[in-house]
Protein backbone atom coordinates (compact mmCIF):
# COMPACT_ATOMS: atom_id res chain seq x y z
CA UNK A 1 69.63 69.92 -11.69
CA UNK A 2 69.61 73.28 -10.30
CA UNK A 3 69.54 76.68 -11.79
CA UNK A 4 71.44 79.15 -10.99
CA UNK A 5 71.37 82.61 -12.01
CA UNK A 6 73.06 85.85 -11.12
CA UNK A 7 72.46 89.20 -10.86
CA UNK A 8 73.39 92.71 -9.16
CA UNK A 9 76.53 93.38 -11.27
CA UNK A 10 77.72 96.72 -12.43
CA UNK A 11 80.53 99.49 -12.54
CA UNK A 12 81.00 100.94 -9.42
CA UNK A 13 84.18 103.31 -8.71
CA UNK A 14 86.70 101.84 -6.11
CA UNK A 15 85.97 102.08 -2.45
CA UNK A 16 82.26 101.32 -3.69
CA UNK A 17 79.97 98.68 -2.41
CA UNK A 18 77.87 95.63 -4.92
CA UNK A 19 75.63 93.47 -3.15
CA UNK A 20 75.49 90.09 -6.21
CA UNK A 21 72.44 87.59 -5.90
CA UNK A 22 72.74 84.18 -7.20
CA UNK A 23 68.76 82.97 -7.21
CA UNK A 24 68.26 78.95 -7.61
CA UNK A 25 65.76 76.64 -8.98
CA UNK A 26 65.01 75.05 -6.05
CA UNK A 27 66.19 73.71 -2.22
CA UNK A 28 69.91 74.99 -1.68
CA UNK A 29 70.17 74.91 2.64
CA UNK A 30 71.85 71.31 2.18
CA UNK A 31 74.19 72.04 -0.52
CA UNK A 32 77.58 73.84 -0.63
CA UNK A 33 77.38 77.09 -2.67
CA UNK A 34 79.97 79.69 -3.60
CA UNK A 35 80.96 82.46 -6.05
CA UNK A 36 83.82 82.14 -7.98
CA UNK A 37 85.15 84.59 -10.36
CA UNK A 38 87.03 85.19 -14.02
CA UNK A 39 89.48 87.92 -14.81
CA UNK A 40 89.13 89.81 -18.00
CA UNK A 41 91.40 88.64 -20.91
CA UNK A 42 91.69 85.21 -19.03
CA UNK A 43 92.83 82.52 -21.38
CA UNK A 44 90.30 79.96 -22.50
CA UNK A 45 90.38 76.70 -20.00
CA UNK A 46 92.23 78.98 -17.53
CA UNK A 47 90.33 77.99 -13.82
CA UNK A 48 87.31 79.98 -12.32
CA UNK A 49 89.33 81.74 -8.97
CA UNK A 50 87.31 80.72 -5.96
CA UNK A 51 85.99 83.97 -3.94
CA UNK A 52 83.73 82.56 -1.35
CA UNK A 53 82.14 79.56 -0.24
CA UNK A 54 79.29 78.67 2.27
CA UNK A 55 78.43 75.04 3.60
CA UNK A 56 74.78 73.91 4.15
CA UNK A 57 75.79 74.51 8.22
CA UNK A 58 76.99 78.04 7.18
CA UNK A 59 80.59 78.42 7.50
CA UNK A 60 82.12 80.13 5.37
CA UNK A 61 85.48 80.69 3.07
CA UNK A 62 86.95 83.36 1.63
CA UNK A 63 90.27 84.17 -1.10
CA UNK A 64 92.90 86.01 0.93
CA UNK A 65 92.16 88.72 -1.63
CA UNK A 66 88.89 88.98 -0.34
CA UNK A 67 89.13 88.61 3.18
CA UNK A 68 87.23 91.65 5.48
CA UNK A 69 86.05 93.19 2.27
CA UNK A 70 83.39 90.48 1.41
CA UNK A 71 80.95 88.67 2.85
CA UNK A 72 78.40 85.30 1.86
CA UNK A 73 74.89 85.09 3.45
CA UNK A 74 71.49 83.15 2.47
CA UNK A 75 68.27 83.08 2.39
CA UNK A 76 67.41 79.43 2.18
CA UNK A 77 63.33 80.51 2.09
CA UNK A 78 63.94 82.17 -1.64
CA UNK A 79 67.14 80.08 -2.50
CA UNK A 80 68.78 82.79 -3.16
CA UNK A 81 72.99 83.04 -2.01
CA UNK A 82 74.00 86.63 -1.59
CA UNK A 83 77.60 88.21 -2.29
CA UNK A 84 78.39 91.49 -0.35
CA UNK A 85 81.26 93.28 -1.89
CA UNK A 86 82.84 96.13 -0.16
CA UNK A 87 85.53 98.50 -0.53
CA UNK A 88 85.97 97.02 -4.20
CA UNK A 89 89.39 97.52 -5.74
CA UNK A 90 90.27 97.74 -9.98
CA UNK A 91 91.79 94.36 -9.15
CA UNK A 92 87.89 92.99 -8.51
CA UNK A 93 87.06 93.47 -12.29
CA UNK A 94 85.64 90.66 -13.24
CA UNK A 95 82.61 88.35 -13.89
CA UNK A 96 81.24 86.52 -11.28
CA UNK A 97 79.47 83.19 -11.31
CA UNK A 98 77.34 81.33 -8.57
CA UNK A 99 78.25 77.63 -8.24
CA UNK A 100 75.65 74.56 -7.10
CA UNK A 101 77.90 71.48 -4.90
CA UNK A 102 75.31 68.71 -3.80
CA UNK A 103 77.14 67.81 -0.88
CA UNK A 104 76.94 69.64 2.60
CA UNK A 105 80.54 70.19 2.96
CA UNK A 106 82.67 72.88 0.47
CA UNK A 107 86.05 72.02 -0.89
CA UNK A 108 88.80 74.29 -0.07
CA UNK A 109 89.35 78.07 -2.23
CA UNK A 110 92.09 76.87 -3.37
CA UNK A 111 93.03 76.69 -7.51
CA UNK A 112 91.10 73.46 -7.80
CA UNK A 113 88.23 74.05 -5.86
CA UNK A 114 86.16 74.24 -9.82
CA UNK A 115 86.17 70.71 -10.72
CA UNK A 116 84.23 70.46 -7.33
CA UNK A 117 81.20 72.28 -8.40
CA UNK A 118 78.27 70.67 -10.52
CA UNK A 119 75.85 73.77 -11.77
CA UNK A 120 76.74 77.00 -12.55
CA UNK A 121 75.10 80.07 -13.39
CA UNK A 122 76.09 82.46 -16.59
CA UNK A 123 77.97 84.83 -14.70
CA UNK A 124 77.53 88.53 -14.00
CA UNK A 125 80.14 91.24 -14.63
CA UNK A 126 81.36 93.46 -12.01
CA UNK A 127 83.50 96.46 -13.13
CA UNK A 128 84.99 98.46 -10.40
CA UNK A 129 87.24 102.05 -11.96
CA UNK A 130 89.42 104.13 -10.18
């Protein structure tokens, strides 16, 4: 199984800029990979949202709440998935977790796109303040 873990969270004030890692145990170019994300005060067994996704051809999906602010890139040599989040809003605030699919192809963001995943990492929290 892999391992996933994240890093690169923080507080930033809004309008700033987080670049998250998400470094895995092993071989991730053939695999789907994404970050998802959970909202502070979240009930327990409420759904991960989906942020982004990349498929082992490297197309990529974002959240509508997302779109032209973040971006998804790889570097399949040191298995590591990158998150690029810019012009963060308060509404970011959350923690973020790296998710492992062992299939080539990514479901869609949508509210189910969780169950979908296999491994995930422990999170890291991102904090943005006006």
């Amino acid at each position: 199984a892999e391992q996933l873990v994240e890093s690169g969270g923080g507080s930033v004030q809004a309008g700033g800029s987080l670049l998250l890692a998400c470094t895995a145990s092993g071989d991730v170019s053939t695999a789907c990979m994404a970050w998802f994300r959970q909202f502070p005060g979240t009930l327990p067994g409420t759904r991960r949202e989906a942020v982004a996704m990349r498929n082992s051809g490297g197309v990529t999906n974002f959240a509508d709440s997302v779109k032209g602010r973040f971006t998804v890139s790889i570097d399949n040599a040191k298995h590591i998935l990158y998150l690029q989040m810019s012009n963060l809003k308060m509404e970011d605030t959350a923690m973020y977790y790296c998710a492992f699919r062992s299939r080539r192809n990514c479901p869609g963001v949508g509210s189910v796109a969780e169950q979908y995943f296999h491994e995930w990492g422990r999170g890291t929290q991102v904090s943005v303040s006006f």
